[in-house]
PDB file of N, CA and C in Angstrom:
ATOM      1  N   UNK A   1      40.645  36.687  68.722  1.00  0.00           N
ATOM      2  CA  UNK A   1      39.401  37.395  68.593  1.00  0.00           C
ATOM      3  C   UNK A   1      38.815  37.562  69.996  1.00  0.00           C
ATOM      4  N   UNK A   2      38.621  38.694  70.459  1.00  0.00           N
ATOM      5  CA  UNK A   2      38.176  38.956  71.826  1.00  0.00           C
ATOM      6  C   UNK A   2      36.400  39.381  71.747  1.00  0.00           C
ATOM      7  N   UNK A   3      35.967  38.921  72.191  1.00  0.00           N
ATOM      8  CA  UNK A   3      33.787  39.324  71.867  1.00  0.00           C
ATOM      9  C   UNK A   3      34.001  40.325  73.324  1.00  0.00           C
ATOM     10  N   UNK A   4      33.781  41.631  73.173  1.00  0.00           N
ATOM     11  CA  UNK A   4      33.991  42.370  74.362  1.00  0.00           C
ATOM     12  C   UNK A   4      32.609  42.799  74.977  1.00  0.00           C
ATOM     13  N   UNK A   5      31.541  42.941  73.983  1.00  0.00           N
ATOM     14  CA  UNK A   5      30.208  43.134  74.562  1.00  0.00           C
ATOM     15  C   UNK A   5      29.126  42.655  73.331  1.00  0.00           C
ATOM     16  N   UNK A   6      27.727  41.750  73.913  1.00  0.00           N
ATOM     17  CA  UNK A   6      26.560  41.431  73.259  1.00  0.00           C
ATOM     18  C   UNK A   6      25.333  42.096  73.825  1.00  0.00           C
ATOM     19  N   UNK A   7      24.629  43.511  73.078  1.00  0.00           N
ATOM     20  CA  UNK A   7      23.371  43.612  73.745  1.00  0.00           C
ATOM     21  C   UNK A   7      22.602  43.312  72.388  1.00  0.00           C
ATOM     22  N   UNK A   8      21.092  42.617  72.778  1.00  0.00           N
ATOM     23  CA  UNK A   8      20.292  42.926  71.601  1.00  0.00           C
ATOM     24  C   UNK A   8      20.121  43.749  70.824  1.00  0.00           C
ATOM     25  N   UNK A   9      20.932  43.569  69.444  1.00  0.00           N
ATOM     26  CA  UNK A   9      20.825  44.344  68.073  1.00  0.00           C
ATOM     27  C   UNK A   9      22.530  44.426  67.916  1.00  0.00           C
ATOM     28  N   UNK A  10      23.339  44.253  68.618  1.00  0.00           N
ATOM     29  CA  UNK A  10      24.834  44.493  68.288  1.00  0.00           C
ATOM     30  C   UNK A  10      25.553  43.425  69.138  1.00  0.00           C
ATOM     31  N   UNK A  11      26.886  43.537  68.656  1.00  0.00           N
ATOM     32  CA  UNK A  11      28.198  42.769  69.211  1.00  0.00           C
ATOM     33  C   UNK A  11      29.154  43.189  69.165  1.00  0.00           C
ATOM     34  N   UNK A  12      30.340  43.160  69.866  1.00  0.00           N
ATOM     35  CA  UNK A  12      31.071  44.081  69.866  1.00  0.00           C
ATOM     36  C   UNK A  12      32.768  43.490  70.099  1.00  0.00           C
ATOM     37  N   UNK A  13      33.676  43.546  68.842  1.00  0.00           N
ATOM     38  CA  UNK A  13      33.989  42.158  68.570  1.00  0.00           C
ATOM     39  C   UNK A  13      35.642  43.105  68.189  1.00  0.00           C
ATOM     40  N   UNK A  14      36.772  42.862  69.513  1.00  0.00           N
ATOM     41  CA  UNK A  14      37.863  43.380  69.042  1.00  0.00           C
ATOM     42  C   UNK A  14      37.390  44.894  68.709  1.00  0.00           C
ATOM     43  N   UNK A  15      36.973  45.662  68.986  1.00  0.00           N
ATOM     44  CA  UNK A  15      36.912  46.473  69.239  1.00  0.00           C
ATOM     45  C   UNK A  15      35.739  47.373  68.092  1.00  0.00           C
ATOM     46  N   UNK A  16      35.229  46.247  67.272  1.00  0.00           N
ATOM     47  CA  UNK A  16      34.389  47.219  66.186  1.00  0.00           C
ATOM     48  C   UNK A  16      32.903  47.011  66.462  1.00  0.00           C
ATOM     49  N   UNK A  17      31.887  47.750  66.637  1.00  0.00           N
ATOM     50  CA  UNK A  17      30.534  46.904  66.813  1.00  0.00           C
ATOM     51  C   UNK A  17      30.299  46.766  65.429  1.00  0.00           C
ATOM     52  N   UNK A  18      28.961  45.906  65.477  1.00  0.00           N
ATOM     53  CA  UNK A  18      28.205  45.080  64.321  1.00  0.00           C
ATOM     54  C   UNK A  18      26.907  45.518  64.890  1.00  0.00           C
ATOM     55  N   UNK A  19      25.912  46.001  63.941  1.00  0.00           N
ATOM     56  CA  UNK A  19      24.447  45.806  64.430  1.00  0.00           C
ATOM     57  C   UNK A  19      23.861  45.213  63.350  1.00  0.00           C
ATOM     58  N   UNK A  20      24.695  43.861  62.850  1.00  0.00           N
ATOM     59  CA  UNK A  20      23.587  43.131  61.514  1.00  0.00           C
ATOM     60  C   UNK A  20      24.299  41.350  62.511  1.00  0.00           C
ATOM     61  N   UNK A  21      23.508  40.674  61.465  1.00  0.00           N
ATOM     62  CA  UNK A  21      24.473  39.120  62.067  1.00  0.00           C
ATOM     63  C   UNK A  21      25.413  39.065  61.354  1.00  0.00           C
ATOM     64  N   UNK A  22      26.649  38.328  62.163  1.00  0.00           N
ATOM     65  CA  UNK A  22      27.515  37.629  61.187  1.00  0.00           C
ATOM     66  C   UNK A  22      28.267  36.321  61.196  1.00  0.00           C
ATOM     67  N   UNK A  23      29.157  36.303  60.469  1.00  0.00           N
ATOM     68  CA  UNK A  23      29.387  34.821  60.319  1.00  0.00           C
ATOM     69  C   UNK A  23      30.694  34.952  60.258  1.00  0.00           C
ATOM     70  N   UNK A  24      31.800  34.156  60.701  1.00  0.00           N
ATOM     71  CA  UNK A  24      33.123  33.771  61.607  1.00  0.00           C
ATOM     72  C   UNK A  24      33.459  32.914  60.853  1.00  0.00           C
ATOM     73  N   UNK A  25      33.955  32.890  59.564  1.00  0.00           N
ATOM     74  CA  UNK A  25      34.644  31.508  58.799  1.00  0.00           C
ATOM     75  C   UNK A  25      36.280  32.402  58.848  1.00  0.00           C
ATOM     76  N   UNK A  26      37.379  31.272  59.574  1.00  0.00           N
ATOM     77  CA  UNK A  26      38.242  30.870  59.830  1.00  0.00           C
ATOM     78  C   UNK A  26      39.151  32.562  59.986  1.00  0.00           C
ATOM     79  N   UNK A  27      38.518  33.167  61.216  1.00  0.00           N
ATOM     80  CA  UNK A  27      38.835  34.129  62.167  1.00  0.00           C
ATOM     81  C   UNK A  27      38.340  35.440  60.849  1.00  0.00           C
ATOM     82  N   UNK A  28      37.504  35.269  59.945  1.00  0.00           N
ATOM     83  CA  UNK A  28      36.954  36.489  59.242  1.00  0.00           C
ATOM     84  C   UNK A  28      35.770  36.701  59.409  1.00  0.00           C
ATOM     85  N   UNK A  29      35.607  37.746  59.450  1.00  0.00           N
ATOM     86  CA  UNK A  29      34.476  38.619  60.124  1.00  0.00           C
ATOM     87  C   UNK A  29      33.353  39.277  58.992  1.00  0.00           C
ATOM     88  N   UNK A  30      32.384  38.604  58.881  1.00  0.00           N
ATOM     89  CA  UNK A  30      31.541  39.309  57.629  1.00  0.00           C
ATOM     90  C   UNK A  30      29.938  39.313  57.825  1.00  0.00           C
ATOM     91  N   UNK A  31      29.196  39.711  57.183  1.00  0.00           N
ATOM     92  CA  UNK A  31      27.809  40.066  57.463  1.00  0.00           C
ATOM     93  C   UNK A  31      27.176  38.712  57.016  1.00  0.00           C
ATOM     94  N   UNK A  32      26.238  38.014  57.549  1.00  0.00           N
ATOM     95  CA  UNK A  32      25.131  36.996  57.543  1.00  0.00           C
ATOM     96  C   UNK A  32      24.532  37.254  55.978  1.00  0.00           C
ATOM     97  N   UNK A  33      24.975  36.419  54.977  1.00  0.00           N
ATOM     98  CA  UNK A  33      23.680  36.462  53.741  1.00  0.00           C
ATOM     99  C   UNK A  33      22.682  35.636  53.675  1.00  0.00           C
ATOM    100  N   UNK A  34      21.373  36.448  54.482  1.00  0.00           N
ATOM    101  CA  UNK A  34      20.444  35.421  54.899  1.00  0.00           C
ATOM    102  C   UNK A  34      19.389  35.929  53.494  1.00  0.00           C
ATOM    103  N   UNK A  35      19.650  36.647  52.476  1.00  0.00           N
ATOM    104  CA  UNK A  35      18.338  36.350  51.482  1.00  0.00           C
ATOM    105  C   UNK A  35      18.135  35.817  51.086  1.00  0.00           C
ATOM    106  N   UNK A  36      19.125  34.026  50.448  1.00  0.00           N
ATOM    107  CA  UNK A  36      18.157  33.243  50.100  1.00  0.00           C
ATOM    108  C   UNK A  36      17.278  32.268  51.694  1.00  0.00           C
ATOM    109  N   UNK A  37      17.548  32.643  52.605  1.00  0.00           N
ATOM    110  CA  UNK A  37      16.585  32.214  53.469  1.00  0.00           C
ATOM    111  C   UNK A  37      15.141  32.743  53.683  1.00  0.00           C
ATOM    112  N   UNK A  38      14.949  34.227  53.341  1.00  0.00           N
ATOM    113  CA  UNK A  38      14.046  34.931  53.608  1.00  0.00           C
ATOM    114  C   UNK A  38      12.957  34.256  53.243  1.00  0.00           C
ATOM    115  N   UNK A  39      13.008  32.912  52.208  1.00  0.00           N
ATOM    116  CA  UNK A  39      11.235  32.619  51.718  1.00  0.00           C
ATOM    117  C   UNK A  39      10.792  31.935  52.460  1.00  0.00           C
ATOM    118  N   UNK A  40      11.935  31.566  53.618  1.00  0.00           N
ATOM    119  CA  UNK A  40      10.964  30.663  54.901  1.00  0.00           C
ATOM    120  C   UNK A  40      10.743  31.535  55.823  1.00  0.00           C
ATOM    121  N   UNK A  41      10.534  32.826  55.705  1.00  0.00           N
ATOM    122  CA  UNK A  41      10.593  33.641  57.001  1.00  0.00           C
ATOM    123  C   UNK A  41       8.720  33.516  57.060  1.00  0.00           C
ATOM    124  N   UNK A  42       7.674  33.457  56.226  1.00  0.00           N
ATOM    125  CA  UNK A  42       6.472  33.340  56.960  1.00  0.00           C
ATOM    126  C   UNK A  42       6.065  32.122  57.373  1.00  0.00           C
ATOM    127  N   UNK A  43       6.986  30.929  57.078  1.00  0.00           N
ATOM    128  CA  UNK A  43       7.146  29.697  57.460  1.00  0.00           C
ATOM    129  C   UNK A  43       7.349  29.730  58.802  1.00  0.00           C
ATOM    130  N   UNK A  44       8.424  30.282  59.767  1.00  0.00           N
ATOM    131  CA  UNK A  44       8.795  30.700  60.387  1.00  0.00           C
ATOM    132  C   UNK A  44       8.715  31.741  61.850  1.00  0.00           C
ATOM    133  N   UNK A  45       8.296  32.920  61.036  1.00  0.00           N
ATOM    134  CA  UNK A  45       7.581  33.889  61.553  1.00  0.00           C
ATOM    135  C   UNK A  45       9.323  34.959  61.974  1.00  0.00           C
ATOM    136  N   UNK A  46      10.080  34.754  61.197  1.00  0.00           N
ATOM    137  CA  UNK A  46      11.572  34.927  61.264  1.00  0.00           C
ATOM    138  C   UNK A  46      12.435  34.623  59.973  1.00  0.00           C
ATOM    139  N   UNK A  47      13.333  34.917  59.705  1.00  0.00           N
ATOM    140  CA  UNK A  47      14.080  34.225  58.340  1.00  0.00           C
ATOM    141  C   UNK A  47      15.175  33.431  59.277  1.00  0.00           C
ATOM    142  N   UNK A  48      14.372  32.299  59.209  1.00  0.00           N
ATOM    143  CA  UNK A  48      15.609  31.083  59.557  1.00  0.00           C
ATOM    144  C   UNK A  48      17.199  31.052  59.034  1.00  0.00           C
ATOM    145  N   UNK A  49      18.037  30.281  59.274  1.00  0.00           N
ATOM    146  CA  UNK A  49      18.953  30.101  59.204  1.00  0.00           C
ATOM    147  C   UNK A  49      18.820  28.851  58.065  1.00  0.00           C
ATOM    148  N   UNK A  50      18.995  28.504  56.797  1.00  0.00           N
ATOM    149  CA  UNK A  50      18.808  27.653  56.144  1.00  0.00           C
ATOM    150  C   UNK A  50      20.047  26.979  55.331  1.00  0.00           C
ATOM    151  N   UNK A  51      20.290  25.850  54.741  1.00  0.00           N
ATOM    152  CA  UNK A  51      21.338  25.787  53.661  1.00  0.00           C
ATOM    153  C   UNK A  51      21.025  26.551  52.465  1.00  0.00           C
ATOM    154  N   UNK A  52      20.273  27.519  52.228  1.00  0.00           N
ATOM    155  CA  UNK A  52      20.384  27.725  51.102  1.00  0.00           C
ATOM    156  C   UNK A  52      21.402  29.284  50.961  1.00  0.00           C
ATOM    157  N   UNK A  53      21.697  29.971  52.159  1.00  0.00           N
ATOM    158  CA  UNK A  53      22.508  31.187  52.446  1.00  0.00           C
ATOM    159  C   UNK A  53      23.909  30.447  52.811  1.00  0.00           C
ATOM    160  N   UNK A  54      25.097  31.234  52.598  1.00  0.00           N
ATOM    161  CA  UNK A  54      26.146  30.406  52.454  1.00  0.00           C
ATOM    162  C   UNK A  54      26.434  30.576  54.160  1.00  0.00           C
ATOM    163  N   UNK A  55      26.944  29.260  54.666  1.00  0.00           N
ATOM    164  CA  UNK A  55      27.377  28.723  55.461  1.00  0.00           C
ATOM    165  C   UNK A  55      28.959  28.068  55.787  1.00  0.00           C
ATOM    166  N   UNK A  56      29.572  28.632  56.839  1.00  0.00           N
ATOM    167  CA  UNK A  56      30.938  28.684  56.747  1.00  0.00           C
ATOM    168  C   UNK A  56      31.512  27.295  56.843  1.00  0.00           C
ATOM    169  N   UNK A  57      31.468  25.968  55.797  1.00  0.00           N
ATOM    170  CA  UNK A  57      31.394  25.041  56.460  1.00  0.00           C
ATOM    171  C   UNK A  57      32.826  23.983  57.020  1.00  0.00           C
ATOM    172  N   UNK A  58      33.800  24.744  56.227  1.00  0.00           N
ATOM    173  CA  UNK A  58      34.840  24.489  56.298  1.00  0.00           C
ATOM    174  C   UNK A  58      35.876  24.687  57.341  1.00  0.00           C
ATOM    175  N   UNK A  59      35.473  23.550  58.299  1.00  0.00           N
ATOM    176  CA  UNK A  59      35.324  23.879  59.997  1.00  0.00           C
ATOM    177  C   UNK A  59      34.829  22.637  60.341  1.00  0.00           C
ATOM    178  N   UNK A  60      35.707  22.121  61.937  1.00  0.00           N
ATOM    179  CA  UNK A  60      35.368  21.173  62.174  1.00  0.00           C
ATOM    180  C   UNK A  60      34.118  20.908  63.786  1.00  0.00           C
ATOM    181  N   UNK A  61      33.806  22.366  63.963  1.00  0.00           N
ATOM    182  CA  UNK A  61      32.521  22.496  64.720  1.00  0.00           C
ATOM    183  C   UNK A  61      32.214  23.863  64.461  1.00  0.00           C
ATOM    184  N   UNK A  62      30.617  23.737  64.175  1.00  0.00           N
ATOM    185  CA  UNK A  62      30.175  25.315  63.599  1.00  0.00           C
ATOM    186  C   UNK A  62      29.372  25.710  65.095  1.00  0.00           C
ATOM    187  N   UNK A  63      29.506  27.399  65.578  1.00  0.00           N
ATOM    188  CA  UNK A  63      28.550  27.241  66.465  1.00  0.00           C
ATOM    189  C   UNK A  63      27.835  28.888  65.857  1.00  0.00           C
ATOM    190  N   UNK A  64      26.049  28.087  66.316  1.00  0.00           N
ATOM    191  CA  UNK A  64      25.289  29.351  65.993  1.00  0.00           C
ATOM    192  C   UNK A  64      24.921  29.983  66.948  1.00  0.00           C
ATOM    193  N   UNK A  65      24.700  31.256  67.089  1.00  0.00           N
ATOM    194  CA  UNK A  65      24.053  32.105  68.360  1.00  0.00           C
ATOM    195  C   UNK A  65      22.881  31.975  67.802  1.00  0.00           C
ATOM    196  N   UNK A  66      22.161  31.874  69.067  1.00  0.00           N
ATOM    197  CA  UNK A  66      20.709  31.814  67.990  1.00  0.00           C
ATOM    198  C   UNK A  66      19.720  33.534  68.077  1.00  0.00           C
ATOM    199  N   UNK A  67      20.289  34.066  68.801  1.00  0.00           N
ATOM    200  CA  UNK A  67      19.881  35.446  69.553  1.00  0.00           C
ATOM    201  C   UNK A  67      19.847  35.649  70.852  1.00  0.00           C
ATOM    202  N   UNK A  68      19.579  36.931  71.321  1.00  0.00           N
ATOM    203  CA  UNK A  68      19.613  37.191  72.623  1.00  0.00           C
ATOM    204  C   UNK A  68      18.805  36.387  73.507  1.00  0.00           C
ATOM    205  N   UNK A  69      17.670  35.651  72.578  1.00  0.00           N
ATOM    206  CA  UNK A  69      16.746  35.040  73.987  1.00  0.00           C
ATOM    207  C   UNK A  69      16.769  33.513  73.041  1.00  0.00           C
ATOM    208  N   UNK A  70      17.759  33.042  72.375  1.00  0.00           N
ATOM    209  CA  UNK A  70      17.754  31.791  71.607  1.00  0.00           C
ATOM    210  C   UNK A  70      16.247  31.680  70.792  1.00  0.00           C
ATOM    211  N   UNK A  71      16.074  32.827  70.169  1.00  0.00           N
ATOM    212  CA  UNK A  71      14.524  32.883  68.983  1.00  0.00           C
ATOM    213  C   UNK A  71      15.089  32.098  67.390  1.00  0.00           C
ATOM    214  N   UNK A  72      16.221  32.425  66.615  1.00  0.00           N
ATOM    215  CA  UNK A  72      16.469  31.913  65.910  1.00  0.00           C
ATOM    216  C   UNK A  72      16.343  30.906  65.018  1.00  0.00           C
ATOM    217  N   UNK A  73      15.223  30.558  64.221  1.00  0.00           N
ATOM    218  CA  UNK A  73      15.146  29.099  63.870  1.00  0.00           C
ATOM    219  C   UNK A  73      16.349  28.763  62.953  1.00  0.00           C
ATOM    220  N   UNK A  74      16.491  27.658  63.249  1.00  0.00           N
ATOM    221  CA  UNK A  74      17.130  26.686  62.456  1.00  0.00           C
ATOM    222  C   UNK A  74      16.875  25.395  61.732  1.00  0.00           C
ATOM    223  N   UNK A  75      16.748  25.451  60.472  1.00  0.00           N
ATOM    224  CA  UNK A  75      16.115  24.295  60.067  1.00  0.00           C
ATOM    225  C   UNK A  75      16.565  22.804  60.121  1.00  0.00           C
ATOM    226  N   UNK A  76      15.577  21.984  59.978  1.00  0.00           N
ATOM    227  CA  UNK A  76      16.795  20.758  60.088  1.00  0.00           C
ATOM    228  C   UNK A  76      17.627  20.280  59.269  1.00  0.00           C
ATOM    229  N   UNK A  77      17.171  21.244  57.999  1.00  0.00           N
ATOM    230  CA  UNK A  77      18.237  20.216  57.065  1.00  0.00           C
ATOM    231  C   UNK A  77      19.893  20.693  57.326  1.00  0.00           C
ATOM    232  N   UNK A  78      19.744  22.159  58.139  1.00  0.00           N
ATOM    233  CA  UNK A  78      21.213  22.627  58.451  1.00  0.00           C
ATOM    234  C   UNK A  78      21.706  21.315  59.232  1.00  0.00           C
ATOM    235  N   UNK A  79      20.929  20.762  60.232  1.00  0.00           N
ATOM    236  CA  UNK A  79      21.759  19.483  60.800  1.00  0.00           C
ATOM    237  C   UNK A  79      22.038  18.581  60.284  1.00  0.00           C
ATOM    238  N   UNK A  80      21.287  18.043  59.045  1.00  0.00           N
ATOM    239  CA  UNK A  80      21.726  17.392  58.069  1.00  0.00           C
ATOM    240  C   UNK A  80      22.781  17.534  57.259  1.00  0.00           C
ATOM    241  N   UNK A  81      23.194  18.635  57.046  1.00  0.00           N
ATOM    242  CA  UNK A  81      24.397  19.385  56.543  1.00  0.00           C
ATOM    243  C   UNK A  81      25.032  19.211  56.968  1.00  0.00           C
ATOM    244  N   UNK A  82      25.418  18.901  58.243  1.00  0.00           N
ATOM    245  CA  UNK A  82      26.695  19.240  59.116  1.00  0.00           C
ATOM    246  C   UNK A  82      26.578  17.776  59.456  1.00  0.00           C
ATOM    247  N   UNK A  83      26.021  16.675  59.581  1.00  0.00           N
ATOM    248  CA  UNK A  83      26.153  15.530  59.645  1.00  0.00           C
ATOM    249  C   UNK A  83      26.795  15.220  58.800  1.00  0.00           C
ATOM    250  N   UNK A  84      26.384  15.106  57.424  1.00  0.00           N
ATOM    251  CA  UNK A  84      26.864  15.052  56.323  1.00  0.00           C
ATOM    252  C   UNK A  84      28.032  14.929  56.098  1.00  0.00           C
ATOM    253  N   UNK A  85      28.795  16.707  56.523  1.00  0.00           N
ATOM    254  CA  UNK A  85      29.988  17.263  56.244  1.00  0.00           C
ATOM    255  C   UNK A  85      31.287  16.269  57.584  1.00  0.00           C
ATOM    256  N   UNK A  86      30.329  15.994  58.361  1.00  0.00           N
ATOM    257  CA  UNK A  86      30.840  16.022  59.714  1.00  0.00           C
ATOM    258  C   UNK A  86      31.532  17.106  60.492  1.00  0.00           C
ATOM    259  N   UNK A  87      30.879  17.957  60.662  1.00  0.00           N
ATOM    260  CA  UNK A  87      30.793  19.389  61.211  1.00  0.00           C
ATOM    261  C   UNK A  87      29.921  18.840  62.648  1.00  0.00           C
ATOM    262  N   UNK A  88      30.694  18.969  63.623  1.00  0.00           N
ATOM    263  CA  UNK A  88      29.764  19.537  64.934  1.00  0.00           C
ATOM    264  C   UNK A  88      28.873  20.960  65.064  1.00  0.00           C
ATOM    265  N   UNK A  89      27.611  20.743  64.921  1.00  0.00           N
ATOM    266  CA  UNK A  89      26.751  21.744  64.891  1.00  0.00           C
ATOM    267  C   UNK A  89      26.155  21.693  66.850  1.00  0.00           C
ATOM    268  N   UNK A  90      26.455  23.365  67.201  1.00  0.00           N
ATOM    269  CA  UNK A  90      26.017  23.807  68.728  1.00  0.00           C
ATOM    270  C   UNK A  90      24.781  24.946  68.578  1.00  0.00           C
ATOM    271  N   UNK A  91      23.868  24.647  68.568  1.00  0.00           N
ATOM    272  CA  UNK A  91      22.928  25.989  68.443  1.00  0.00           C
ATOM    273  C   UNK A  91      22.939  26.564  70.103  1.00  0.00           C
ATOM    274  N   UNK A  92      23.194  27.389  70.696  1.00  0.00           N
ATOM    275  CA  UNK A  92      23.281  28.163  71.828  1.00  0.00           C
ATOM    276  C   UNK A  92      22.607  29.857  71.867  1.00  0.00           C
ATOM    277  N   UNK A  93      21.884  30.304  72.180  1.00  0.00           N
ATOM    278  CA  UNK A  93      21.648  31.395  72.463  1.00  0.00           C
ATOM    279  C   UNK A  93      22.715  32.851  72.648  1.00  0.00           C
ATOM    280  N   UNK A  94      22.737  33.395  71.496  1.00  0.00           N
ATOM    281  CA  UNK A  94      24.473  33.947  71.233  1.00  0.00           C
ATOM    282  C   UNK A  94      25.203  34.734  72.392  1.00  0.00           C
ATOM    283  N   UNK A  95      24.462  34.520  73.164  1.00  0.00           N
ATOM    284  CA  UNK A  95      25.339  35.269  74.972  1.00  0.00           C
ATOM    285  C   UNK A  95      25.868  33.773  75.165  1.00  0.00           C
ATOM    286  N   UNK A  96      25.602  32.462  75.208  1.00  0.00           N
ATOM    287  CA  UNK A  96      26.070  31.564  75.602  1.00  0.00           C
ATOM    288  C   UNK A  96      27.354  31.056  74.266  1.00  0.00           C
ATOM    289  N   UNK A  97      26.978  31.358  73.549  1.00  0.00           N
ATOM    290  CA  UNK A  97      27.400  30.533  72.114  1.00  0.00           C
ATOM    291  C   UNK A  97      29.257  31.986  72.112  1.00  0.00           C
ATOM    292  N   UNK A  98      28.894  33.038  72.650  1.00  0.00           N
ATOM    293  CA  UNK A  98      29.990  33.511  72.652  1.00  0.00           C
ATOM    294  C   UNK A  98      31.091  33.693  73.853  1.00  0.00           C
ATOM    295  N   UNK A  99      30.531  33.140  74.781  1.00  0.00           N
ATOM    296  CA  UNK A  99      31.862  32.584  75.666  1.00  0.00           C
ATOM    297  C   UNK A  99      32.810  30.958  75.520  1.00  0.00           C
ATOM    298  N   UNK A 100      31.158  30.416  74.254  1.00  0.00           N
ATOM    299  CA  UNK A 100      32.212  29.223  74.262  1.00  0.00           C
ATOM    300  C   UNK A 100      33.438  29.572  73.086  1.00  0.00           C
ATOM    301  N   UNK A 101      32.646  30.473  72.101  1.00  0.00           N
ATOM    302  CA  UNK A 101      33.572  30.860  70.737  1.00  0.00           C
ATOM    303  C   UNK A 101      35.195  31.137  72.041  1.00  0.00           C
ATOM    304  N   UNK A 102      34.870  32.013  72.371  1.00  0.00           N
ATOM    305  CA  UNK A 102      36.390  32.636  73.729  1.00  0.00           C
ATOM    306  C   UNK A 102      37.097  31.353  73.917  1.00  0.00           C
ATOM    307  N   UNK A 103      36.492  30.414  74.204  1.00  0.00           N
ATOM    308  CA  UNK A 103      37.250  29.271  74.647  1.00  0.00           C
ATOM    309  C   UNK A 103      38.040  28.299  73.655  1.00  0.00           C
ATOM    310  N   UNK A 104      37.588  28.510  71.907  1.00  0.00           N
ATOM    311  CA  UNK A 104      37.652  27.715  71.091  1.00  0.00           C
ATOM    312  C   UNK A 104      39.019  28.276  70.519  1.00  0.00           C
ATOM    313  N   UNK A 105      39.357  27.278  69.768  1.00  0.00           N
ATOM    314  CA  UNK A 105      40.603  27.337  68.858  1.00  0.00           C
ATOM    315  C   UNK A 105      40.538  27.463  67.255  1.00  0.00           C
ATOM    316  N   UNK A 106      41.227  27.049  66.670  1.00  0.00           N
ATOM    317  CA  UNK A 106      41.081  26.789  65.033  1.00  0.00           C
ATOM    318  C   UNK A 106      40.100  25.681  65.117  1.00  0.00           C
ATOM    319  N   UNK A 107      39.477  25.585  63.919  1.00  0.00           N
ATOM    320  CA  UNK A 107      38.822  25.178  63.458  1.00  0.00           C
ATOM    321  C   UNK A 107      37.457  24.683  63.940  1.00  0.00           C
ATOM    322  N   UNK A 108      36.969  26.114  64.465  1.00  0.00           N
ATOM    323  CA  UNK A 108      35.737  26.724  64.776  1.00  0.00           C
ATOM    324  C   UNK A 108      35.469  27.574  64.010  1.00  0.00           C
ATOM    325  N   UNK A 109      33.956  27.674  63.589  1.00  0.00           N
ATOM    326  CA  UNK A 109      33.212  28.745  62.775  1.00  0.00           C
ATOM    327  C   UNK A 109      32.412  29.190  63.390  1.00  0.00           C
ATOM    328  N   UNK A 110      31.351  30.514  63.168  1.00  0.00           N
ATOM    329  CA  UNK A 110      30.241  30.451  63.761  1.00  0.00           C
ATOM    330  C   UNK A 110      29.303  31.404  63.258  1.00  0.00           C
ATOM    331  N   UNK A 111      28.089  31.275  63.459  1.00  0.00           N
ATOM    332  CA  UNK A 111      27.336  32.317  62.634  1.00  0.00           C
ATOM    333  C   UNK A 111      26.301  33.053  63.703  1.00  0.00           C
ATOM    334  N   UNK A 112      26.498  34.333  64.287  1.00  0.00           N
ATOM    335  CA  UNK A 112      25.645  34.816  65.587  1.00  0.00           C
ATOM    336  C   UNK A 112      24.832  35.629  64.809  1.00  0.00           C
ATOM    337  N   UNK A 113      23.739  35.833  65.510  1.00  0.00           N
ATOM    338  CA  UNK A 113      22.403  36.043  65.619  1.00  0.00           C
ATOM    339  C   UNK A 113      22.208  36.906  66.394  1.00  0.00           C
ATOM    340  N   UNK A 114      22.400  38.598  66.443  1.00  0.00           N
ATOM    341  CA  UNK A 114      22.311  39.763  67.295  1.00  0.00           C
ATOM    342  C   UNK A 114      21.357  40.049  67.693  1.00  0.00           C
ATOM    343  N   UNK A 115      19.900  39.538  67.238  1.00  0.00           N
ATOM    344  CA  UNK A 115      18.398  40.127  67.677  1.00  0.00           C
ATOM    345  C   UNK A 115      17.469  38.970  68.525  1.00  0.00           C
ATOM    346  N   UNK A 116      16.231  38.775  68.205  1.00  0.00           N
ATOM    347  CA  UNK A 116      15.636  37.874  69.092  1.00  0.00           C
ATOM    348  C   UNK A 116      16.320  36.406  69.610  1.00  0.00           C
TER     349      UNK A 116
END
């Protein structure tokens, strides 16, 4: 998987852009289902990243972009989750979070965050 370009609102990934988020479970490429998160979005001031939207967890380090300027919330019980699971959880700002994806191997997931 080659990430060839990230500007705020897209990514550009092997050659197709994306202008929604998505999520990277075990080299597949699919759109972010963040609506059951949306009821924390005035919690928030954003629709967080929550356990209640499915999460790729089957993976032995998940990494999130959190957006172009790391705005993204993440709640804590996602770290609880991944404790849990024993999942290494990296929240990184998704310009940072996608040179480490470049560097990673199997059994990495990740869920990026194209906007704030």
């Amino acid at each position: 998987m080659h990430f060839e370009s990230f500007a705020f609102g897209s990514i550009r990934i092997d050659g197709v852009t994306y202008d929604y988020d998505i999520v990277i479970d075990r080299g597949r490429i699919g759109k972010r289902q963040k609506k059951q998160s949306k009821v924390f979005h005035d919690a928030y001031g954003h629709t967080p990243l929550s356990v209640k939207e499915p999460i790729p967890w089957k993976c032995r380090r998940l990494i999130v972009g959190t957006g172009a300027h790391g705005a993204l919330p993440v709640m804590d019980e996602v770290g609880g989750e991944a404790e849990r699971r024993k999942v290494a959880l990296v929240m990184l700002p998704t310009p940072e979070a996608l040179k480490l994806l470049e560097e990673s191997g199997e059994g990495t997931n990740a869920i990026l965050h194209v906007g704030c």
